[in-house]
C-alpha atoms as a PDB file:
ATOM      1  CA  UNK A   1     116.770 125.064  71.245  1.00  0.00           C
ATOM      2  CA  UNK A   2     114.921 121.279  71.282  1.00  0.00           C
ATOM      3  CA  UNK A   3     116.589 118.418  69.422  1.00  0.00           C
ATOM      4  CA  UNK A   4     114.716 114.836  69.635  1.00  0.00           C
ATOM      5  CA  UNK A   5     115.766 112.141  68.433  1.00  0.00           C
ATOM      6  CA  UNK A   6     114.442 109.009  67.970  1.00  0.00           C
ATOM      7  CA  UNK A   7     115.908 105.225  67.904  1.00  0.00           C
ATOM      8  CA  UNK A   8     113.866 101.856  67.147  1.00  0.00           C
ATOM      9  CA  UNK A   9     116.410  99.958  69.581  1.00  0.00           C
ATOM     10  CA  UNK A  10     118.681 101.427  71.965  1.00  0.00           C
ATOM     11  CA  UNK A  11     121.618  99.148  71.948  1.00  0.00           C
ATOM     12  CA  UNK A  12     123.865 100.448  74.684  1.00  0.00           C
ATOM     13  CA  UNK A  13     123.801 103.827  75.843  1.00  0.00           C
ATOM     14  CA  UNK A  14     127.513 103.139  77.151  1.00  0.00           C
ATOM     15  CA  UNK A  15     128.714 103.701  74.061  1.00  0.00           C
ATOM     16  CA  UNK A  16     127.639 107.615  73.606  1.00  0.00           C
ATOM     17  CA  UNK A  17     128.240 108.170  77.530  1.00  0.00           C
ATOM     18  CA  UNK A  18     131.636 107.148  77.673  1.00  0.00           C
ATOM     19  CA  UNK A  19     134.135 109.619  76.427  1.00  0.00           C
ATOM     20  CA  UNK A  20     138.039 110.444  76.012  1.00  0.00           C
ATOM     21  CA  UNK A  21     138.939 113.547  77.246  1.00  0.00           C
ATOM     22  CA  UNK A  22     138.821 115.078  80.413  1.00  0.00           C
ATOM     23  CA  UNK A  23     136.163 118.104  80.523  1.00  0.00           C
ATOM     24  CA  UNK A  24     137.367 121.481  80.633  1.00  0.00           C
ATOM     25  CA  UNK A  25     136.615 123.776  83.764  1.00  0.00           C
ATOM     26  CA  UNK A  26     132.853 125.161  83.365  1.00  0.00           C
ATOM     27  CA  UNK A  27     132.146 128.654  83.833  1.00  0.00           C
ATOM     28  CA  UNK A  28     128.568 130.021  84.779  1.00  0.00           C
ATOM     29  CA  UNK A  29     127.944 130.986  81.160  1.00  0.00           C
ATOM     30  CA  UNK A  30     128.395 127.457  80.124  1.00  0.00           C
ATOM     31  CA  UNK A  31     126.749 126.259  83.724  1.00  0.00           C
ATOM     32  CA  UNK A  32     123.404 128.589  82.558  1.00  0.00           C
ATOM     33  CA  UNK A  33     123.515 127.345  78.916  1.00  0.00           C
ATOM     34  CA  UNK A  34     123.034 123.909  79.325  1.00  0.00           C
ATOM     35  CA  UNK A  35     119.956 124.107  82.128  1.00  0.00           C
ATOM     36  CA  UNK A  36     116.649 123.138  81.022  1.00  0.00           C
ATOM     37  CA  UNK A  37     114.303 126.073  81.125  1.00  0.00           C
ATOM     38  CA  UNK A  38     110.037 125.403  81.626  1.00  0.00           C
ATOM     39  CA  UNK A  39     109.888 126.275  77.901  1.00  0.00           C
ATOM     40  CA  UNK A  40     112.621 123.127  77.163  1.00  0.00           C
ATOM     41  CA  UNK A  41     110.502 120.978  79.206  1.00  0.00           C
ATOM     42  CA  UNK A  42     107.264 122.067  77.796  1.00  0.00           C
ATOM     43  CA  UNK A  43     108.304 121.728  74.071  1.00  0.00           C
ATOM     44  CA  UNK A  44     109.904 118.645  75.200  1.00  0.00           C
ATOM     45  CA  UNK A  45     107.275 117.208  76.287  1.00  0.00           C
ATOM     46  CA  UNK A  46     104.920 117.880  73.582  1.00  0.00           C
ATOM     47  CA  UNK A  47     107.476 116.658  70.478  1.00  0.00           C
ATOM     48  CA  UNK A  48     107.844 113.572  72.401  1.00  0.00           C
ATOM     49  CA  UNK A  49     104.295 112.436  73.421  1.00  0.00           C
ATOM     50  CA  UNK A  50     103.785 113.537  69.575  1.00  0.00           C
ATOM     51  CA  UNK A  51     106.311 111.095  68.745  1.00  0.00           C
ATOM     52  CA  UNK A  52     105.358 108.692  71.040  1.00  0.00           C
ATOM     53  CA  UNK A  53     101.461 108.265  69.726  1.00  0.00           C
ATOM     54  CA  UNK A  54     102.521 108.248  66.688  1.00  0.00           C
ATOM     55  CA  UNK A  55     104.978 105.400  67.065  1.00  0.00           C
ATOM     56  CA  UNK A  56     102.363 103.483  69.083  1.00  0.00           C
ATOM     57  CA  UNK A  57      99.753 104.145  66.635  1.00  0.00           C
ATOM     58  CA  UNK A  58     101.971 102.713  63.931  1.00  0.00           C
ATOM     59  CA  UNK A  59     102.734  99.912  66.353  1.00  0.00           C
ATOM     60  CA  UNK A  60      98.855  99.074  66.801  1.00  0.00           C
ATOM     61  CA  UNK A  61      98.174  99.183  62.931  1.00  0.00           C
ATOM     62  CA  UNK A  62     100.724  97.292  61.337  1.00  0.00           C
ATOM     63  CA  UNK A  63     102.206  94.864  64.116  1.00  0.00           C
ATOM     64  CA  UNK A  64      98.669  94.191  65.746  1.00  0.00           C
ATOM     65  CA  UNK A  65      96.731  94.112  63.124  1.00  0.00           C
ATOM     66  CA  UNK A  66      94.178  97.136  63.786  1.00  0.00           C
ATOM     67  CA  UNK A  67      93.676  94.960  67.004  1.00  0.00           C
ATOM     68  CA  UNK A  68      91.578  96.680  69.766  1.00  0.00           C
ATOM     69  CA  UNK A  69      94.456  97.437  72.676  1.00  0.00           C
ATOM     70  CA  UNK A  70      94.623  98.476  75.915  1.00  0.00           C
ATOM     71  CA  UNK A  71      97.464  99.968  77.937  1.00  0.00           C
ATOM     72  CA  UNK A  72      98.032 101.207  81.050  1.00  0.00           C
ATOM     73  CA  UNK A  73     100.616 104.499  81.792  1.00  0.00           C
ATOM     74  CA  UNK A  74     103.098 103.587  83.831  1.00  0.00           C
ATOM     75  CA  UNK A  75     105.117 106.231  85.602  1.00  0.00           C
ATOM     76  CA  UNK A  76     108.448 106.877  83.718  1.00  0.00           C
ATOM     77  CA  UNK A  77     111.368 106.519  86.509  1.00  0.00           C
ATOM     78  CA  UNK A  78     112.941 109.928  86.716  1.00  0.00           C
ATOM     79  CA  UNK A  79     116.972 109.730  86.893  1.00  0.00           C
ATOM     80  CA  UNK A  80     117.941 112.810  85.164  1.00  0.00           C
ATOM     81  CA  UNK A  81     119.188 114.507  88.231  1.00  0.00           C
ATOM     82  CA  UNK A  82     118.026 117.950  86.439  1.00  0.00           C
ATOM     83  CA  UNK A  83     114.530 117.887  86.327  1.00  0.00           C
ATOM     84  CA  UNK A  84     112.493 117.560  89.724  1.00  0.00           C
ATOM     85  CA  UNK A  85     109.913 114.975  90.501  1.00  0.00           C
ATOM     86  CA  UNK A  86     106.609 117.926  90.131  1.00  0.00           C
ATOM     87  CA  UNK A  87     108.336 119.583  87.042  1.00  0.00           C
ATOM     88  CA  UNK A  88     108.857 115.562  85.760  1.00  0.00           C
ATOM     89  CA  UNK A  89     105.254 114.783  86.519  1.00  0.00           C
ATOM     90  CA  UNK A  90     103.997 117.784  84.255  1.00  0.00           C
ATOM     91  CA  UNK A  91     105.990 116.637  81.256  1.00  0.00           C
ATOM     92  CA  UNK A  92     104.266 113.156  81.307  1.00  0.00           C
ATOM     93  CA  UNK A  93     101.019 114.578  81.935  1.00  0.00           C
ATOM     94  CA  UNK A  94     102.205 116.584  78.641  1.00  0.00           C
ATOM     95  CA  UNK A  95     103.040 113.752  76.893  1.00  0.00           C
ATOM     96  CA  UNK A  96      99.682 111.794  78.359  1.00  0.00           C
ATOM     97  CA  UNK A  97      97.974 114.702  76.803  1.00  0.00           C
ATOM     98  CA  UNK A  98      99.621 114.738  73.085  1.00  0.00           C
ATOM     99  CA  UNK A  99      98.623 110.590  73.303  1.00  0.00           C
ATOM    100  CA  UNK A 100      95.249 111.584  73.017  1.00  0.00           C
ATOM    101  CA  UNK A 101      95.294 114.098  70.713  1.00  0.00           C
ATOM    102  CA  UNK A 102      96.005 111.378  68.050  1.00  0.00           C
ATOM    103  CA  UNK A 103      92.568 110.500  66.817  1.00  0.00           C
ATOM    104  CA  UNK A 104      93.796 107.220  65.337  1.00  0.00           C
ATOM    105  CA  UNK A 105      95.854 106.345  69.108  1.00  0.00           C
ATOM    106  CA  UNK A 106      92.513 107.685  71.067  1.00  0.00           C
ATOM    107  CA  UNK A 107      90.217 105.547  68.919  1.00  0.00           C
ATOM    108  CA  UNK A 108      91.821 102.107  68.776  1.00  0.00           C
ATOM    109  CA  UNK A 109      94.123 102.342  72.228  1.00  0.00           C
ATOM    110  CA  UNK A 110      92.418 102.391  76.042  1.00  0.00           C
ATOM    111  CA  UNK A 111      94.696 104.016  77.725  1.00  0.00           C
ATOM    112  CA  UNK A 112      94.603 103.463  81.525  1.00  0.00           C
ATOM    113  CA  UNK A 113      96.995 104.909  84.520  1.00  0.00           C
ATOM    114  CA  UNK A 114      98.593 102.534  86.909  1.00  0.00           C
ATOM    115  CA  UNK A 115     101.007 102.773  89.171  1.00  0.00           C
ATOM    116  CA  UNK A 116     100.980 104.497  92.963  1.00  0.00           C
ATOM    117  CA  UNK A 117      98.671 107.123  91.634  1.00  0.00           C
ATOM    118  CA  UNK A 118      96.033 104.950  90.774  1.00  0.00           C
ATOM    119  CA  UNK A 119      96.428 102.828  93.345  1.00  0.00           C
ATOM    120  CA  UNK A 120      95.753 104.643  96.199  1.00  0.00           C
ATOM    121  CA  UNK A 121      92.250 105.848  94.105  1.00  0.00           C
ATOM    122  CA  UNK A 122      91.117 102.101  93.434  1.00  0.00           C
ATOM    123  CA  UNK A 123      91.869 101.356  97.226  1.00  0.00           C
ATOM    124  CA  UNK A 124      89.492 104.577  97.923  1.00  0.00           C
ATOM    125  CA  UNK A 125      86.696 103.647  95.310  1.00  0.00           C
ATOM    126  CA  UNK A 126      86.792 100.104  96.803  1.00  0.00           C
ATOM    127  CA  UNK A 127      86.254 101.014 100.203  1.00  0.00           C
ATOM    128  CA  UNK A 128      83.471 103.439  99.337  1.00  0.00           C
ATOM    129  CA  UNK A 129      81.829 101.601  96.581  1.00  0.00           C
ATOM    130  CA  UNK A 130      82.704  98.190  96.364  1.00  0.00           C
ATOM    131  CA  UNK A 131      84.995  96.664  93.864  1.00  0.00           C
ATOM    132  CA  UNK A 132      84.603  98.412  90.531  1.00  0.00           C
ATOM    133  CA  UNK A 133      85.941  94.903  88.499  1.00  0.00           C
ATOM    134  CA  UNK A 134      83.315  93.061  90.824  1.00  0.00           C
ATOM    135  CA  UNK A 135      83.807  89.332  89.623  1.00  0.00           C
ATOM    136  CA  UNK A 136      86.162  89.434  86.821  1.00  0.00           C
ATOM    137  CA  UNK A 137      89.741  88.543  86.961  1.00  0.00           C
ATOM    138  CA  UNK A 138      92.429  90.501  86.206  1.00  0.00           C
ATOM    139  CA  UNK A 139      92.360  93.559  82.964  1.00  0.00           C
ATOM    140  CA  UNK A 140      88.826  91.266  81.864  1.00  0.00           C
ATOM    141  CA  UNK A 141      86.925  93.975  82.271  1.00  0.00           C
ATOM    142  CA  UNK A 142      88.732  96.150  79.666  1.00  0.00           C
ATOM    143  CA  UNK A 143      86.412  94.718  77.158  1.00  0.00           C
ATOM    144  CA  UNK A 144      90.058  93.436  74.681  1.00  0.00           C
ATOM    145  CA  UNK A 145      91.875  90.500  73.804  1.00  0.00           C
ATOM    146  CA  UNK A 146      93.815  90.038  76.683  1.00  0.00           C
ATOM    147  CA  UNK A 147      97.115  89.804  74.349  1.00  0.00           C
ATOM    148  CA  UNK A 148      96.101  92.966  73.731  1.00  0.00           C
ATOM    149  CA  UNK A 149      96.812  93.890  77.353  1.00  0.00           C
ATOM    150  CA  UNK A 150     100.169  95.916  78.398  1.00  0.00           C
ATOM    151  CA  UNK A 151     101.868  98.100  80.351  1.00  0.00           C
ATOM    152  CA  UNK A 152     103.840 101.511  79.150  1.00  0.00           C
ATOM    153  CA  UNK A 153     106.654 102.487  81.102  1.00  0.00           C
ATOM    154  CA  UNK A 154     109.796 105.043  80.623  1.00  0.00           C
ATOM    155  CA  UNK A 155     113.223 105.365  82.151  1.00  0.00           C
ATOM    156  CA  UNK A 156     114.891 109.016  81.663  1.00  0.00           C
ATOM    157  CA  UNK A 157     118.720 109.662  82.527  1.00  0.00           C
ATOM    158  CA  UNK A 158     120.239 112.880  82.055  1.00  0.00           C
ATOM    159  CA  UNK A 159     123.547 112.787  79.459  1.00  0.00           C
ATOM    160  CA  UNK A 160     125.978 115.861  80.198  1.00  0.00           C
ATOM    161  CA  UNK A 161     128.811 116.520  77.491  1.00  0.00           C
ATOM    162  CA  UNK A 162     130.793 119.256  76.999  1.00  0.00           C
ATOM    163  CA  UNK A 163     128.684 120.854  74.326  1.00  0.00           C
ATOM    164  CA  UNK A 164     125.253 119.692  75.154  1.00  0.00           C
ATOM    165  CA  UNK A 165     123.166 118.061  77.446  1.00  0.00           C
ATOM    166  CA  UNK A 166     119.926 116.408  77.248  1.00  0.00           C
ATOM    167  CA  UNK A 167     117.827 113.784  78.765  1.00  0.00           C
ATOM    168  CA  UNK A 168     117.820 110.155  77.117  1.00  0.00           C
ATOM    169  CA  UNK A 169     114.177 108.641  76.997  1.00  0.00           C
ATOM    170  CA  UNK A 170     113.832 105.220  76.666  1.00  0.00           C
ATOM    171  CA  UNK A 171     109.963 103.829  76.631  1.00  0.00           C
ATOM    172  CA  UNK A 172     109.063 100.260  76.567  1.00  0.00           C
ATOM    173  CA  UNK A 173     106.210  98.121  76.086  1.00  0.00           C
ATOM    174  CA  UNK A 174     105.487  95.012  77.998  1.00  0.00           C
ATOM    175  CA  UNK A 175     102.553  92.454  77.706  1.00  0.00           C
ATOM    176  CA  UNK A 176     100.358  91.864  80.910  1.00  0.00           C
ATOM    177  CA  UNK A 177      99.737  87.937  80.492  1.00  0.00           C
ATOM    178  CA  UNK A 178     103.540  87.023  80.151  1.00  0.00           C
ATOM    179  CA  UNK A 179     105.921  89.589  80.244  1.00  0.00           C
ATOM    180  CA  UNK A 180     106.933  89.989  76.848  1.00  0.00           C
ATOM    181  CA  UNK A 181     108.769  93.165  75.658  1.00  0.00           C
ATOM    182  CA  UNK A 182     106.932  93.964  72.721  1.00  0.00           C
ATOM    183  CA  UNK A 183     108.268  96.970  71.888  1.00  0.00           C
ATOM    184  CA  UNK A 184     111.077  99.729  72.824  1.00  0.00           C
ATOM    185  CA  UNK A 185     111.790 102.743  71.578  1.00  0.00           C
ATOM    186  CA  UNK A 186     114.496 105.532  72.526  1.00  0.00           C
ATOM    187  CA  UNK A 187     113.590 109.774  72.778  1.00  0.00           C
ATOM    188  CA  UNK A 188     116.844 111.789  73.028  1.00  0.00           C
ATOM    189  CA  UNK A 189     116.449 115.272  74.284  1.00  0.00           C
ATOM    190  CA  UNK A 190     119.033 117.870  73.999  1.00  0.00           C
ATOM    191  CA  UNK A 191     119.020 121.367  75.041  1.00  0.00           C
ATOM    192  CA  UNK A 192     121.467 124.257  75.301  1.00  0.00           C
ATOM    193  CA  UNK A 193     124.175 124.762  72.902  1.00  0.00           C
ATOM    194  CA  UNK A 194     125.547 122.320  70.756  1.00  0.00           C
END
């Protein structure tokens, strides 16, 4: 079973990771309880990017204004420890995917992939085509205010307790022109018993 929940500001994580008691010995029933299965991943995955768009939609209609916007997917830095690096990439591709089943978030938000992926293709289609920005400077070419211009990024950490464990997702939203955090928000995942 799934739990998310979600956080406008995560304040210190400290304070739920630090704990009193020692833990009591594990046995392989409790060891095979609290592993994440492809079905806790996949339904993970989906209620968050859910959550996600619709937290960025809100985002884009009352903070901005209705304000054309553009952002580019970062990766999110996988530190859970539990979940490899392909079985990682699939659950943002999930939640990539759920982003753009919001009509509202696909109509008003470009939403562009950075990072090493992308970069090795632009160094590619540059070589064989030219450069695709040709004279402009910078995110000009996106065709939006370039306030309007950030970058999406995510930082996951795994959090083990005796009765439950989970991965903590914390996404953030920086401006391209100065570096302005405009907006975090927290996704807590827990799975197993608990």
């Amino acid at each position: 079973m799934i739990r998310m929940h979600s956080a406008a500001v995560v304040i210190g994580l400290g304070a739920i990771v630090m704990g009193g008691c020692a833990e009591p010995k594990t046995t392989s029933n409790d060891v095979k309880r609290n592993t994440i299965t492809i079905n806790d991943l996949r339904e993970a995955a989906s209620e968050t990017g859910q959550s996600l768009a619709s937290d960025l939609t809100e985002l884009v209609r009352y903070d901005f204004g209705g304000e054309r916007v553009a952002m580019f997917l970062g990766d999110i830095d996988n530190r859970t420890q539990s979940v490899s690096t392909n079985d990682f990439d699939v659950v943002q591709r999930t939640m990539r995917s759920e982003l753009y089943s919001n009509r509202f978030f696909r109509d008003n938000i470009q939403l562009r992939e950075t990072g090493p992926r992308t970069q090795s293709l632009s160094n590619r289609e540059r070589q064989a085509s030219g450069d695709p920005f040709a004279e402009e400077d910078g995110f000009e070419g996106l065709k939006v205010d370039a306030d309007y211009v950030f970058f999406l990024n995510g930082d996951a950490r795994k959090l083990d307790r005796r009765d439950a464990t989970g991965f903590f997702l914390e996404m953030t939203l920086t401006r391209e022109s100065n570096g302005e955090i405009v907006w975090t928000n927290s996704y807590f995942v827990q799975y197993g018993e608990g």
